[in-house]
Every structure is written in structure tokens, then in C-alpha cells.
PDB file of N, CA and C in Angstrom:
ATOM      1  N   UNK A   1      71.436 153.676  99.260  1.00  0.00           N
ATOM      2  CA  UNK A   1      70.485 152.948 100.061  1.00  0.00           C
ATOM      3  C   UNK A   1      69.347 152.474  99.168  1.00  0.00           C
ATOM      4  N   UNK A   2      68.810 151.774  99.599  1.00  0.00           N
ATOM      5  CA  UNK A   2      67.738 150.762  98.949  1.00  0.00           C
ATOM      6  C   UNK A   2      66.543 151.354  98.772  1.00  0.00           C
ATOM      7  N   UNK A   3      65.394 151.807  97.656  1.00  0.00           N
ATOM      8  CA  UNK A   3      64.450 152.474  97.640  1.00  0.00           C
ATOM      9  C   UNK A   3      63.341 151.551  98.741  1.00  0.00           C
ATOM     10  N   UNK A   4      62.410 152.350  99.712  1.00  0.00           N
ATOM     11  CA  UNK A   4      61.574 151.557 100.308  1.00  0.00           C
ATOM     12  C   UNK A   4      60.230 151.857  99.302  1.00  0.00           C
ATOM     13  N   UNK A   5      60.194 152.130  98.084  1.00  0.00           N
ATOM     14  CA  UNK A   5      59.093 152.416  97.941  1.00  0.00           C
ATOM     15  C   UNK A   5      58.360 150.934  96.920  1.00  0.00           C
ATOM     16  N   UNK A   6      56.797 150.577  97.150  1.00  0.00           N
ATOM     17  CA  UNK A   6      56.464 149.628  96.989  1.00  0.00           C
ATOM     18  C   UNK A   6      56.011 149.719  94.961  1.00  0.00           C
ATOM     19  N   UNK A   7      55.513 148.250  94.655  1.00  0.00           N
ATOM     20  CA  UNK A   7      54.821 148.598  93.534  1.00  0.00           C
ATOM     21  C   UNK A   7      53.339 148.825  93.612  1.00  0.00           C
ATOM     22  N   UNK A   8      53.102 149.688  92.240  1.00  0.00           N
ATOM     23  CA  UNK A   8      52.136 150.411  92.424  1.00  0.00           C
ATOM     24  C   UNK A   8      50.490 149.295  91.887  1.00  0.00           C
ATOM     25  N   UNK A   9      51.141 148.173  91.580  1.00  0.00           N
ATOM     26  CA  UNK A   9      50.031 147.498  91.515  1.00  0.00           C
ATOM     27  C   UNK A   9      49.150 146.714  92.617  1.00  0.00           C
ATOM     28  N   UNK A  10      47.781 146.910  92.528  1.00  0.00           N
ATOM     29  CA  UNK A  10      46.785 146.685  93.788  1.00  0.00           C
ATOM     30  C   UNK A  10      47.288 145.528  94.675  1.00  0.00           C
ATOM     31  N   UNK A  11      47.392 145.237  95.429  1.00  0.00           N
ATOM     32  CA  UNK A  11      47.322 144.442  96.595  1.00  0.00           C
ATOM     33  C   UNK A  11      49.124 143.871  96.515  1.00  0.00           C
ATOM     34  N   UNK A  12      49.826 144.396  95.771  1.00  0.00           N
ATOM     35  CA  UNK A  12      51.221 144.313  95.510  1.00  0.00           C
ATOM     36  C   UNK A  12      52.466 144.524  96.693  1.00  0.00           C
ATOM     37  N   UNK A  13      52.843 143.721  97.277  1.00  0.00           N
ATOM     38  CA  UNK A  13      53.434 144.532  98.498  1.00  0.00           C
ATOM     39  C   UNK A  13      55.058 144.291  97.953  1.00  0.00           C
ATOM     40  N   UNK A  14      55.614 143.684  97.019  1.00  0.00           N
ATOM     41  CA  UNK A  14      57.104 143.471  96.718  1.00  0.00           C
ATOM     42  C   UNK A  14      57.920 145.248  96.507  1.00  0.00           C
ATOM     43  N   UNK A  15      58.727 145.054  96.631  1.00  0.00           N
ATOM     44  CA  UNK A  15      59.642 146.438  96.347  1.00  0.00           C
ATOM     45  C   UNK A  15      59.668 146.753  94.713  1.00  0.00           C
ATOM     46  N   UNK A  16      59.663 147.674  94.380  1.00  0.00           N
ATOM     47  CA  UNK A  16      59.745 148.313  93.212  1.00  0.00           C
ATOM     48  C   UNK A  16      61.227 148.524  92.654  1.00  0.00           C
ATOM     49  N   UNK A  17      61.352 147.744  91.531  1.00  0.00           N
ATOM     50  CA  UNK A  17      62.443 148.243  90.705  1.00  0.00           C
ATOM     51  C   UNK A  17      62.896 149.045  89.339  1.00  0.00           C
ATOM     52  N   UNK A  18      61.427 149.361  89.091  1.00  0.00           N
ATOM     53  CA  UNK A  18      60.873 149.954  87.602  1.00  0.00           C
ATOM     54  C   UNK A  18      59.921 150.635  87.946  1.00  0.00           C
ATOM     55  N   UNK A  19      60.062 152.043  86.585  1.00  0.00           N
ATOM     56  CA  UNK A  19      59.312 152.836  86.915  1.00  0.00           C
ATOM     57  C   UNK A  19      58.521 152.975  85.213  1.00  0.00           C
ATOM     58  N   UNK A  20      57.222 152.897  85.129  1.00  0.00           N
ATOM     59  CA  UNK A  20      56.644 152.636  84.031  1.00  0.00           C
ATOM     60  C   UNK A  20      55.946 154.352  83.749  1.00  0.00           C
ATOM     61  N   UNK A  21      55.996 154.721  82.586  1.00  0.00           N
ATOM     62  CA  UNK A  21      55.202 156.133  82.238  1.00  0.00           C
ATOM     63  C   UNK A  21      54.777 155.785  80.809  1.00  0.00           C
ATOM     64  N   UNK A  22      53.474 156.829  80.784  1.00  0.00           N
ATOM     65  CA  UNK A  22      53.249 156.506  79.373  1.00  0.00           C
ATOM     66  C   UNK A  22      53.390 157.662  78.208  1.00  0.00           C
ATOM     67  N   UNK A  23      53.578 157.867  77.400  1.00  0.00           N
ATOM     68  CA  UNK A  23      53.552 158.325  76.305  1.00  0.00           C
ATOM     69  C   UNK A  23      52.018 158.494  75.229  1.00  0.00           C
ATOM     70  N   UNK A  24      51.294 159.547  75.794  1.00  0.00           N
ATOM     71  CA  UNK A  24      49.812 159.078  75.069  1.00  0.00           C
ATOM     72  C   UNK A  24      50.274 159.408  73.341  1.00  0.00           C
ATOM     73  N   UNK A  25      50.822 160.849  73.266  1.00  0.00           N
ATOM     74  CA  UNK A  25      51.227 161.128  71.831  1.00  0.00           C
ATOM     75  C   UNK A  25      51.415 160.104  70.876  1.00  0.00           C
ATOM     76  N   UNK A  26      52.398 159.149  71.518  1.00  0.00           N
ATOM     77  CA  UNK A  26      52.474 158.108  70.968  1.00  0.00           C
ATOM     78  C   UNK A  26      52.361 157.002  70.962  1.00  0.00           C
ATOM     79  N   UNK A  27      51.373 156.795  71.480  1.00  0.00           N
ATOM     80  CA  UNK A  27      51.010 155.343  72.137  1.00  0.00           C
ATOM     81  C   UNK A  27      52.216 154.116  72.530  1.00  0.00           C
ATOM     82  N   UNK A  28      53.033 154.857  73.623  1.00  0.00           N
ATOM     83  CA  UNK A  28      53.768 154.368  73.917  1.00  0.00           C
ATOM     84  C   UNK A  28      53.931 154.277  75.370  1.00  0.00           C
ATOM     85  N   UNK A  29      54.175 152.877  76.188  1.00  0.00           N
ATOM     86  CA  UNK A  29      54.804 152.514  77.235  1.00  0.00           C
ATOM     87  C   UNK A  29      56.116 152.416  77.377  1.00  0.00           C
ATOM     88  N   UNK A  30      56.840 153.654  78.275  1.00  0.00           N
ATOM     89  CA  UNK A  30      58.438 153.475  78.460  1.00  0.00           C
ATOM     90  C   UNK A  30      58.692 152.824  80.034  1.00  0.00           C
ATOM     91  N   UNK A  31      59.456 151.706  80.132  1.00  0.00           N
ATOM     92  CA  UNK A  31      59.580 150.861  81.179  1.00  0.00           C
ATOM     93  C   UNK A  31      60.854 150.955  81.105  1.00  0.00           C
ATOM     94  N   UNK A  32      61.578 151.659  82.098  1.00  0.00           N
ATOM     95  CA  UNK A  32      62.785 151.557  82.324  1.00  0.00           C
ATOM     96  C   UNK A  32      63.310 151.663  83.682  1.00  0.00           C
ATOM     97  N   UNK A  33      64.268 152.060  84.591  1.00  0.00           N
ATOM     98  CA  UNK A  33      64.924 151.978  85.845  1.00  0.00           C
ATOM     99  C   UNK A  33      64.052 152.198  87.031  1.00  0.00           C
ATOM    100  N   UNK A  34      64.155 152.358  88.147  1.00  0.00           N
ATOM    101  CA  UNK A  34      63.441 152.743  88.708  1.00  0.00           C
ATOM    102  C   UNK A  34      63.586 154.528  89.133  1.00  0.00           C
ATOM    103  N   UNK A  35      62.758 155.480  89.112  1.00  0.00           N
ATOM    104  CA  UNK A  35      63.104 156.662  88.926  1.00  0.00           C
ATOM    105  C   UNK A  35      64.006 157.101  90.599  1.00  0.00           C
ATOM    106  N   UNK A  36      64.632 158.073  90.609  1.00  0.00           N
ATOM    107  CA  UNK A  36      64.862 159.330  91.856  1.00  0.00           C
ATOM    108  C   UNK A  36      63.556 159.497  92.569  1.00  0.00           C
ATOM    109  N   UNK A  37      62.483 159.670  92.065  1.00  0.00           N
ATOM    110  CA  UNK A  37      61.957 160.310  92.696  1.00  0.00           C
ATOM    111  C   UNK A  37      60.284 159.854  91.792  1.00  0.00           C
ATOM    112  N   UNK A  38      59.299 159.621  93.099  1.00  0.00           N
ATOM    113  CA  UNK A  38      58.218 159.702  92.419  1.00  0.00           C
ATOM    114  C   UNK A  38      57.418 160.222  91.748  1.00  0.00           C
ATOM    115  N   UNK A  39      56.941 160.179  90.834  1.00  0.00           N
ATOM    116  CA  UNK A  39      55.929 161.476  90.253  1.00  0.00           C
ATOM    117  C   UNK A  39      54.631 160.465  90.084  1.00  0.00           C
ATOM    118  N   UNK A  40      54.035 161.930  90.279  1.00  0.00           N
ATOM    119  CA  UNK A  40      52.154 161.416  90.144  1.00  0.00           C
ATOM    120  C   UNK A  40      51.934 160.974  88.519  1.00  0.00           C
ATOM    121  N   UNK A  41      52.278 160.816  87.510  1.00  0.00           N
ATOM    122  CA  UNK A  41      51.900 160.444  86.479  1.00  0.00           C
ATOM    123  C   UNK A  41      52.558 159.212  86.199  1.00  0.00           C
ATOM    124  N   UNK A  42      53.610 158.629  87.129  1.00  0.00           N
ATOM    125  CA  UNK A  42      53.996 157.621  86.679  1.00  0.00           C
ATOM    126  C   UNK A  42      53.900 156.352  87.490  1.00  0.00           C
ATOM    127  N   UNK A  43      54.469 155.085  87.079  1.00  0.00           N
ATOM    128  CA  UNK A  43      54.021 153.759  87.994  1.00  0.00           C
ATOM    129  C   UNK A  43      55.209 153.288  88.846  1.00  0.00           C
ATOM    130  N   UNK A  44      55.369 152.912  89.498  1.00  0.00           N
ATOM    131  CA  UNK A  44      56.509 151.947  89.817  1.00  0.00           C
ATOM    132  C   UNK A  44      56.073 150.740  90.143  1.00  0.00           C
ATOM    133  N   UNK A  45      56.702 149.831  89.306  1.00  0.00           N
ATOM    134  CA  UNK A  45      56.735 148.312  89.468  1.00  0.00           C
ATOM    135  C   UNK A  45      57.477 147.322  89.646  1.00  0.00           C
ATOM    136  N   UNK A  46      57.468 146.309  90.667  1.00  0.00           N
ATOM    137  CA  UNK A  46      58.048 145.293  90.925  1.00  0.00           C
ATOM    138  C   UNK A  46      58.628 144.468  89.825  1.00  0.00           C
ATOM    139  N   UNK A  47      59.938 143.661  90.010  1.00  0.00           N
ATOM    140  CA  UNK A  47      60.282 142.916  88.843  1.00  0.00           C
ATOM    141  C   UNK A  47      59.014 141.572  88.066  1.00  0.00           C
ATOM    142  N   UNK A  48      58.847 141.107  89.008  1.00  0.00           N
ATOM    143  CA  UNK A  48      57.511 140.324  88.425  1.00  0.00           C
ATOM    144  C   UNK A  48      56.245 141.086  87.825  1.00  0.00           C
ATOM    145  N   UNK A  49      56.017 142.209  87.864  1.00  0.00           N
ATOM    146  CA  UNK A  49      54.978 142.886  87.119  1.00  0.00           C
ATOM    147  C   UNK A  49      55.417 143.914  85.772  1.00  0.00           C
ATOM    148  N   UNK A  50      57.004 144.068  86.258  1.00  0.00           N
ATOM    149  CA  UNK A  50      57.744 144.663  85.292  1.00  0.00           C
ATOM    150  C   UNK A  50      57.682 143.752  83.868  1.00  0.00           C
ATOM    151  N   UNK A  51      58.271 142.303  84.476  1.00  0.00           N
ATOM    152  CA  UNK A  51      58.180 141.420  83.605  1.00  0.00           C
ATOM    153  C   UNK A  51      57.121 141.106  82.683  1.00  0.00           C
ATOM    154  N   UNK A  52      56.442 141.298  83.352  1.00  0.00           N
ATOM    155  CA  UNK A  52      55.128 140.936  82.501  1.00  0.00           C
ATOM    156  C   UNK A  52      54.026 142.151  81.573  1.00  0.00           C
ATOM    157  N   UNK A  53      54.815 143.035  81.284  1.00  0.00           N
ATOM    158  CA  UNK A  53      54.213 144.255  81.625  1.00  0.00           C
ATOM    159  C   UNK A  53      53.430 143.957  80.154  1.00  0.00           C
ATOM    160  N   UNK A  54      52.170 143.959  79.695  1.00  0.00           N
ATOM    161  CA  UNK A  54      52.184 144.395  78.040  1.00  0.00           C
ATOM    162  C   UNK A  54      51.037 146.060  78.194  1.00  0.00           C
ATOM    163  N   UNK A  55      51.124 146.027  76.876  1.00  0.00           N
ATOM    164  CA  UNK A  55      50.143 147.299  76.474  1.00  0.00           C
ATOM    165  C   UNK A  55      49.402 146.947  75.991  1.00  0.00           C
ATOM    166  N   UNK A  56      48.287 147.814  75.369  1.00  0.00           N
ATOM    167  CA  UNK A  56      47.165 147.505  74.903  1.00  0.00           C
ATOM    168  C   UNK A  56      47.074 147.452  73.270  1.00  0.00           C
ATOM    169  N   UNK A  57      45.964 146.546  72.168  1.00  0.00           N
ATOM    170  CA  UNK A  57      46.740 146.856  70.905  1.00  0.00           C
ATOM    171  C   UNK A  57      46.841 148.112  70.481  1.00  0.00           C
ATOM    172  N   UNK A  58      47.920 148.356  69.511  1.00  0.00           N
ATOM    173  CA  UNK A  58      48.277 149.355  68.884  1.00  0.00           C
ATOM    174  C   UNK A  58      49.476 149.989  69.722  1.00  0.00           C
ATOM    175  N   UNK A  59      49.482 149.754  70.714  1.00  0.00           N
ATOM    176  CA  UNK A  59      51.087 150.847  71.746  1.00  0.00           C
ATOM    177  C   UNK A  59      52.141 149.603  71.325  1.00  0.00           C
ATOM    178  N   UNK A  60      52.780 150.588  71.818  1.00  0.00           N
ATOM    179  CA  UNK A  60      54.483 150.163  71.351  1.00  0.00           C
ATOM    180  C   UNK A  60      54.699 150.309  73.132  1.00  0.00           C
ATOM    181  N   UNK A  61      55.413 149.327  73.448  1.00  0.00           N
ATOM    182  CA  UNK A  61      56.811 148.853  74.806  1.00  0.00           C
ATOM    183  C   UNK A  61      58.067 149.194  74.642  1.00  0.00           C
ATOM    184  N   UNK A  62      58.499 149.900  75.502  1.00  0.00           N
ATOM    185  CA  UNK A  62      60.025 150.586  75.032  1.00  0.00           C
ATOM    186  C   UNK A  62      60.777 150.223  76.811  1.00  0.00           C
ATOM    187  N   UNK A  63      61.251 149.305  76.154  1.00  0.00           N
ATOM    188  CA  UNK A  63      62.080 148.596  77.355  1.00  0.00           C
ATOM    189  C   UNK A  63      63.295 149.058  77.648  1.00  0.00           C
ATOM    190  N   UNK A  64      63.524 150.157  78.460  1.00  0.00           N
ATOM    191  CA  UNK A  64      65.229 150.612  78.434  1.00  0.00           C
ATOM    192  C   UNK A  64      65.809 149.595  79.332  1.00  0.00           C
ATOM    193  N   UNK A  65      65.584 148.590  80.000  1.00  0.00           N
ATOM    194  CA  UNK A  65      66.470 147.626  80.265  1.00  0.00           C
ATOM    195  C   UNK A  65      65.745 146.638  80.258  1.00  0.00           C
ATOM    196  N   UNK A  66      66.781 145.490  79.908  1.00  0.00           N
ATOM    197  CA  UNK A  66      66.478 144.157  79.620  1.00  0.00           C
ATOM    198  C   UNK A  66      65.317 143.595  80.722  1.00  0.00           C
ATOM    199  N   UNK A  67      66.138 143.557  81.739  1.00  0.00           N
ATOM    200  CA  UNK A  67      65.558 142.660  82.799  1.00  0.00           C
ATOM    201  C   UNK A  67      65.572 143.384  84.104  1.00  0.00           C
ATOM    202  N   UNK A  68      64.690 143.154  84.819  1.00  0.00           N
ATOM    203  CA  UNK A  68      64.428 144.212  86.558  1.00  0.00           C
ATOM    204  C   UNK A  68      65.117 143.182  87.829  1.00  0.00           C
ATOM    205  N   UNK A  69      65.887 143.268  88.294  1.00  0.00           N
ATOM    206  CA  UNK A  69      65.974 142.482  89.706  1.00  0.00           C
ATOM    207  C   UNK A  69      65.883 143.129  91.213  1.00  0.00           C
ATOM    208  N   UNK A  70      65.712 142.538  92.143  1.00  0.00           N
ATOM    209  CA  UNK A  70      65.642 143.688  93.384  1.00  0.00           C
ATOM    210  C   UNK A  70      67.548 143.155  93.698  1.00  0.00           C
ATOM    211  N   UNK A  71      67.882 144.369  93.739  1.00  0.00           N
ATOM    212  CA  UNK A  71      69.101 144.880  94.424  1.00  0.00           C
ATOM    213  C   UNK A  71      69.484 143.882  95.669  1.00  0.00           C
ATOM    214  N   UNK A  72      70.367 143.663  95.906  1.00  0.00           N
ATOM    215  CA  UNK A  72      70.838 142.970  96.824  1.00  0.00           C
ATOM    216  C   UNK A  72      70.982 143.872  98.485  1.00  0.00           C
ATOM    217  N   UNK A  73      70.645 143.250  99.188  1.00  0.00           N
ATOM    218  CA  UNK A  73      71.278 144.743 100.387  1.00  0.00           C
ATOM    219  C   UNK A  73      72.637 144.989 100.427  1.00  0.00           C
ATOM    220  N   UNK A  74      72.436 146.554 100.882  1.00  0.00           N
ATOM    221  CA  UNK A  74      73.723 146.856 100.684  1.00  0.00           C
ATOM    222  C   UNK A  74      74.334 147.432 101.992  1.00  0.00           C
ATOM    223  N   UNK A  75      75.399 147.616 102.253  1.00  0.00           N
ATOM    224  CA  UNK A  75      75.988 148.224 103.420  1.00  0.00           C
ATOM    225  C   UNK A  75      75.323 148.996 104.546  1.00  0.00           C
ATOM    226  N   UNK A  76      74.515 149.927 103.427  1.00  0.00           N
ATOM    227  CA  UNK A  76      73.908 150.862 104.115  1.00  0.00           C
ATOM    228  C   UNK A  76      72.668 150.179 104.901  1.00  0.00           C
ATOM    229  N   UNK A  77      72.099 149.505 104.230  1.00  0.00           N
ATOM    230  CA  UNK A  77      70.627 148.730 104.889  1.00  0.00           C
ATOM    231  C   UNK A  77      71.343 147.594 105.971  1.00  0.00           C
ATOM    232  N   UNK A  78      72.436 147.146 105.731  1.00  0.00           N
ATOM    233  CA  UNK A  78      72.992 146.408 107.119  1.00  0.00           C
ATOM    234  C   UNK A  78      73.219 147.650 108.165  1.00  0.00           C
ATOM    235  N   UNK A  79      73.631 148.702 107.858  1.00  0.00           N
ATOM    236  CA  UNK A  79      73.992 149.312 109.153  1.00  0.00           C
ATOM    237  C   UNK A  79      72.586 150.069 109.663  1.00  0.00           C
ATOM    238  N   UNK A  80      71.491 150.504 109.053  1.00  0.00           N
ATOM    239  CA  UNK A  80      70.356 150.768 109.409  1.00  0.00           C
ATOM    240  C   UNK A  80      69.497 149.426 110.147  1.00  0.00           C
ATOM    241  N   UNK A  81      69.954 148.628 110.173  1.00  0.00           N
ATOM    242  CA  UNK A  81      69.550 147.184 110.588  1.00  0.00           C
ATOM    243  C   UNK A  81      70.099 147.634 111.494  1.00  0.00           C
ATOM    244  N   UNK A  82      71.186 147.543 112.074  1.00  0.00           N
ATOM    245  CA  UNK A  82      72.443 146.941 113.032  1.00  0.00           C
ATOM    246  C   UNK A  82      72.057 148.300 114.179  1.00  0.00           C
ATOM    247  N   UNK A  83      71.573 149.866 113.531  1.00  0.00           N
ATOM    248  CA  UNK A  83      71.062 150.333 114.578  1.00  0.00           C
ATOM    249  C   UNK A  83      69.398 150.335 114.778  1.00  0.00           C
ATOM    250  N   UNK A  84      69.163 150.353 114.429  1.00  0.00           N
ATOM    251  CA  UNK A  84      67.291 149.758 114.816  1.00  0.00           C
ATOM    252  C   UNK A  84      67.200 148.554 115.650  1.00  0.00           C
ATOM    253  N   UNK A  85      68.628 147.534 115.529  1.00  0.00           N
ATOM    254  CA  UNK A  85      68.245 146.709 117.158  1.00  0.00           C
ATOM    255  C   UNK A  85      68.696 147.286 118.262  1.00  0.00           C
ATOM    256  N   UNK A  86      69.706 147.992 117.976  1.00  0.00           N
ATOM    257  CA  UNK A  86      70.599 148.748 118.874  1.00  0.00           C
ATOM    258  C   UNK A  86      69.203 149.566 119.634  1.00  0.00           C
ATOM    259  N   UNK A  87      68.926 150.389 119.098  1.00  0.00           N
ATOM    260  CA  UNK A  87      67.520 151.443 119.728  1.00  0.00           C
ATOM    261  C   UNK A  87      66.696 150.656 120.416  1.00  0.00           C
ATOM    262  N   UNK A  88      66.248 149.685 119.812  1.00  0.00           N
ATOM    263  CA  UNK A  88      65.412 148.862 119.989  1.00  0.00           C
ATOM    264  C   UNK A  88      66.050 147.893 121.659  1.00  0.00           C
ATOM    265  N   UNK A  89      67.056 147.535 121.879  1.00  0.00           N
ATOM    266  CA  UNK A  89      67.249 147.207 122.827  1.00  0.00           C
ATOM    267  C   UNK A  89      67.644 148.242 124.205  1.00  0.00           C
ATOM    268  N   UNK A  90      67.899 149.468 123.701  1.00  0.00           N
ATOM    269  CA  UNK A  90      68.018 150.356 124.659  1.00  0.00           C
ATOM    270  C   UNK A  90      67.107 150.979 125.779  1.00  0.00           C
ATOM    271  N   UNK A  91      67.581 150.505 127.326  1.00  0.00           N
ATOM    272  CA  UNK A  91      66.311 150.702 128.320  1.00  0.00           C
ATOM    273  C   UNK A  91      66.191 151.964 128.136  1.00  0.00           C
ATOM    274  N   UNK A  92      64.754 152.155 128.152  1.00  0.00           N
ATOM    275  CA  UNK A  92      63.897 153.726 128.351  1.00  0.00           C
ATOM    276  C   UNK A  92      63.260 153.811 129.454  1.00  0.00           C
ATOM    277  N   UNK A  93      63.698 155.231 129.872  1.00  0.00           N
ATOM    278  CA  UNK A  93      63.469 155.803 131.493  1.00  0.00           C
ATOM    279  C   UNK A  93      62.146 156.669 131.232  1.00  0.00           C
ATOM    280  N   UNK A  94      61.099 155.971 131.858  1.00  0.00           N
ATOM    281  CA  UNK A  94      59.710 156.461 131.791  1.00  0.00           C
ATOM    282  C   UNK A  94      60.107 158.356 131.869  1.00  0.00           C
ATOM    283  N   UNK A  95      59.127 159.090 131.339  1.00  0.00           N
ATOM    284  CA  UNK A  95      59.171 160.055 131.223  1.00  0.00           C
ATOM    285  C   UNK A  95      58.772 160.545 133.182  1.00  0.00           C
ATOM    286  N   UNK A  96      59.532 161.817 133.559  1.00  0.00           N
ATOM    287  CA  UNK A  96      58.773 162.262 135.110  1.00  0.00           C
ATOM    288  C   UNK A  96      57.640 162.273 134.789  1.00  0.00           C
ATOM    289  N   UNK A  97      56.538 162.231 136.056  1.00  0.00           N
ATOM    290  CA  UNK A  97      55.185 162.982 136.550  1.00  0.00           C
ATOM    291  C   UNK A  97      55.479 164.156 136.457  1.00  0.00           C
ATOM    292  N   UNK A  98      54.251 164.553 137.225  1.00  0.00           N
ATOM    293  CA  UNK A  98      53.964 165.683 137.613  1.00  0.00           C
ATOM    294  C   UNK A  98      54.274 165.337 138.966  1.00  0.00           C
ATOM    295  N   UNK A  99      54.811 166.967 139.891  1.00  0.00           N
ATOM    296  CA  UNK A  99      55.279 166.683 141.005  1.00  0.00           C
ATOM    297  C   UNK A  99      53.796 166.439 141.772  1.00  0.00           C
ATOM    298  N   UNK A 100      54.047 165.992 143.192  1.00  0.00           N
ATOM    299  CA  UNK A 100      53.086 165.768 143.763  1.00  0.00           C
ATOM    300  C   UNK A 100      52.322 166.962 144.559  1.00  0.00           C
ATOM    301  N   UNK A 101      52.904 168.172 144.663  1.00  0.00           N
ATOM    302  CA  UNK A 101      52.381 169.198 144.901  1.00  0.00           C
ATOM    303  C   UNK A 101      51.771 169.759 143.546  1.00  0.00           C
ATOM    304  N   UNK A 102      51.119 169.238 142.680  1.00  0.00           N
ATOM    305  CA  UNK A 102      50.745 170.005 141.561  1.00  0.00           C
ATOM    306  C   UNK A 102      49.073 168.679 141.180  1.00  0.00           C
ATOM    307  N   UNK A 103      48.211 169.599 140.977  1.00  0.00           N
ATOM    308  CA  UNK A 103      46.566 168.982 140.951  1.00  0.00           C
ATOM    309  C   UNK A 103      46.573 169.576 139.827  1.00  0.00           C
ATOM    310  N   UNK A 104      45.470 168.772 139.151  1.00  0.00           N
ATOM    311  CA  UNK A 104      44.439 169.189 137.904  1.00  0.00           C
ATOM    312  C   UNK A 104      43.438 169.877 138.273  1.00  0.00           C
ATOM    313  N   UNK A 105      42.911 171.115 137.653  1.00  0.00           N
ATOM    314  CA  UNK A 105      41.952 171.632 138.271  1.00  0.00           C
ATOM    315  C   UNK A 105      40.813 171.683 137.211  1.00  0.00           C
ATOM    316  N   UNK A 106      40.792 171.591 136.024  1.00  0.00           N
ATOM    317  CA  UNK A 106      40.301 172.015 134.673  1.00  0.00           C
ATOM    318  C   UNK A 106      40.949 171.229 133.596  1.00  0.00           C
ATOM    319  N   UNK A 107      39.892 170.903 132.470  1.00  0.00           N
ATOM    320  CA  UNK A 107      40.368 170.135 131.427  1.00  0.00           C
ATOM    321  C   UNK A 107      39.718 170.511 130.210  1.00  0.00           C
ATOM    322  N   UNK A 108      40.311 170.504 129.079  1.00  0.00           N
ATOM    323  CA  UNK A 108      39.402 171.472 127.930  1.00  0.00           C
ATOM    324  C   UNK A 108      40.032 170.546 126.666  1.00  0.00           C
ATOM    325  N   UNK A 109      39.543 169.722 126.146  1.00  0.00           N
ATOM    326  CA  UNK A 109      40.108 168.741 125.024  1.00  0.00           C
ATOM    327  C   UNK A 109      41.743 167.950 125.645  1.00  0.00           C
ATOM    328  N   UNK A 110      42.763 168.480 125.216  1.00  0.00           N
ATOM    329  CA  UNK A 110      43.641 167.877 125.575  1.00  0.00           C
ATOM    330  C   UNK A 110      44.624 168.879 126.448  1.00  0.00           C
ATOM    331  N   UNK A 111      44.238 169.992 126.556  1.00  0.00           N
ATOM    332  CA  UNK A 111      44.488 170.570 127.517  1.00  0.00           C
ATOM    333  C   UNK A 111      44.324 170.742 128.553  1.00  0.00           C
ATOM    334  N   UNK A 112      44.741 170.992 129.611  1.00  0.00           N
ATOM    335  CA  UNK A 112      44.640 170.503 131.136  1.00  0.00           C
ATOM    336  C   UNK A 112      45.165 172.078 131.803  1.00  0.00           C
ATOM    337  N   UNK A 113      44.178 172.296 132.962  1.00  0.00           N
ATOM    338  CA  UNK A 113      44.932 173.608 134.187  1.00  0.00           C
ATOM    339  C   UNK A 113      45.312 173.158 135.389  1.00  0.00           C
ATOM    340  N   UNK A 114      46.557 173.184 135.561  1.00  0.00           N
ATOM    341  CA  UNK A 114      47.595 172.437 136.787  1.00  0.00           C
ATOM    342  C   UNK A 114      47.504 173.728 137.624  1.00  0.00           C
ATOM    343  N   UNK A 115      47.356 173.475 139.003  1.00  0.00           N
ATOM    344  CA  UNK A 115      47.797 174.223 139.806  1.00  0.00           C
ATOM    345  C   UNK A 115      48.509 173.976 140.975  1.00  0.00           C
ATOM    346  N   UNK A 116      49.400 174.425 141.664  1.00  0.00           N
ATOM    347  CA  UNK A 116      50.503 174.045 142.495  1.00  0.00           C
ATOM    348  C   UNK A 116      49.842 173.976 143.554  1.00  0.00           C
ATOM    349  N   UNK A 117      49.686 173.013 144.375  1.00  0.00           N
ATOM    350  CA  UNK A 117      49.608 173.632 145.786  1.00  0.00           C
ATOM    351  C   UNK A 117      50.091 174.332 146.935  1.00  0.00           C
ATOM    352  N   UNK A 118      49.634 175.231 147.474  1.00  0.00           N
ATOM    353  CA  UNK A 118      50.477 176.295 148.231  1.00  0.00           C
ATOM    354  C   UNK A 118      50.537 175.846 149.693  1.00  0.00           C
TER     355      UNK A 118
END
């Protein structure tokens, strides 16, 4: 399935296909796949920011792949489609009341004291 996670640059809303970390030891930027899994020390970036990525002077860019594209959809994101209209068109039966022999007597934040009538 398709990562939903975005790039990490400001006002950036495209999908992320690269995941950028740095290397201070060696003044190095490694830009390669997009990771499993996020970690707090690292970036993820969109192919257009991937693309463009430079460093500052003196670091070295270590490009483990050529070029970033967003993934095409795949099976799985059609059938997560195909049920989200499905749900989405399905009538919903209001939840019951409260019966009509039953009053509020007391209320305390979002809690409420029901009592039956006898």
C-alpha cells in the first residue's frame, strides 16, 4: 500500500518518496528511498524537493537513487477507494433515545443522572 505520509518541507502537502538523514561526522547528506518507518532525526521528501535537494558548502550528497517518482496506485489503494464509497453510501440508523419513561435529573460535566420513572 501506498505511504500516506507527507513531505516534511513547510507548507508542502505532495506525498513523500524520499527519506533524507544527515551524517554530521561527516558532513554528509544521504538521500535515498523512502524509509519503513519514520524516525525523528530524519526528513521525508517529496520528489520535487528530493530533486532539488543541495547541502551546504563543504557536505557531500549521497544519492542512493537516481531519481524519486510517486508510485502509481496500486490495487490496494483501488480497493480502499472502492470501500470508503461503499461505507460512505451505507444508510445509518440513528442511534435509540432514551426510553420515554427515563428523565434527567442531574448533570456534572458530561455526565448525566437518569432516573426511571416509577
Amino acid at each position: 500500500m501506498r505511504s500516506v505520509r507527507q513531505c516534511s518541507r513547510t507548507a508542502c502537502t505532495h506525498a513523500a518518496v524520499a527519506t533524507l538523514t544527515y551524517v554530521y561526522a561527516d558532513s554528509t547528506a544521504v538521500l535515498g528511498p523512502l524509509a519503513q518507518h519514520a524516525e525523528p532525526h530524519s526528513y521525508d521528501l517529496c520528489a520535487q524537493h528530493a530533486e532539488g535537494l543541495t547541502a551546504p558548502r563543504g557536505w557531500e550528497v549521497v544519492r542512493l537513487t537516481p531519481a524519486f517518482e510517486e508510485p502509481a496506485p496500486s490495487a490496494d489503494d483501488l480497493s480502499a477507494l472502492a470501500e470508503a464509497v461503499r461505507e460512505a453510501g451505507r444508510v445509518r440508523q440513528e442511534p435509540a433515545g432514551e426510553p420515554s419513561s427515563v428523565t434527567e435529573t442531574a448533570r456534572r460535566g458530561h455526565l448525566r443522572v437518569l432516573r426511571e420513572a416509577d
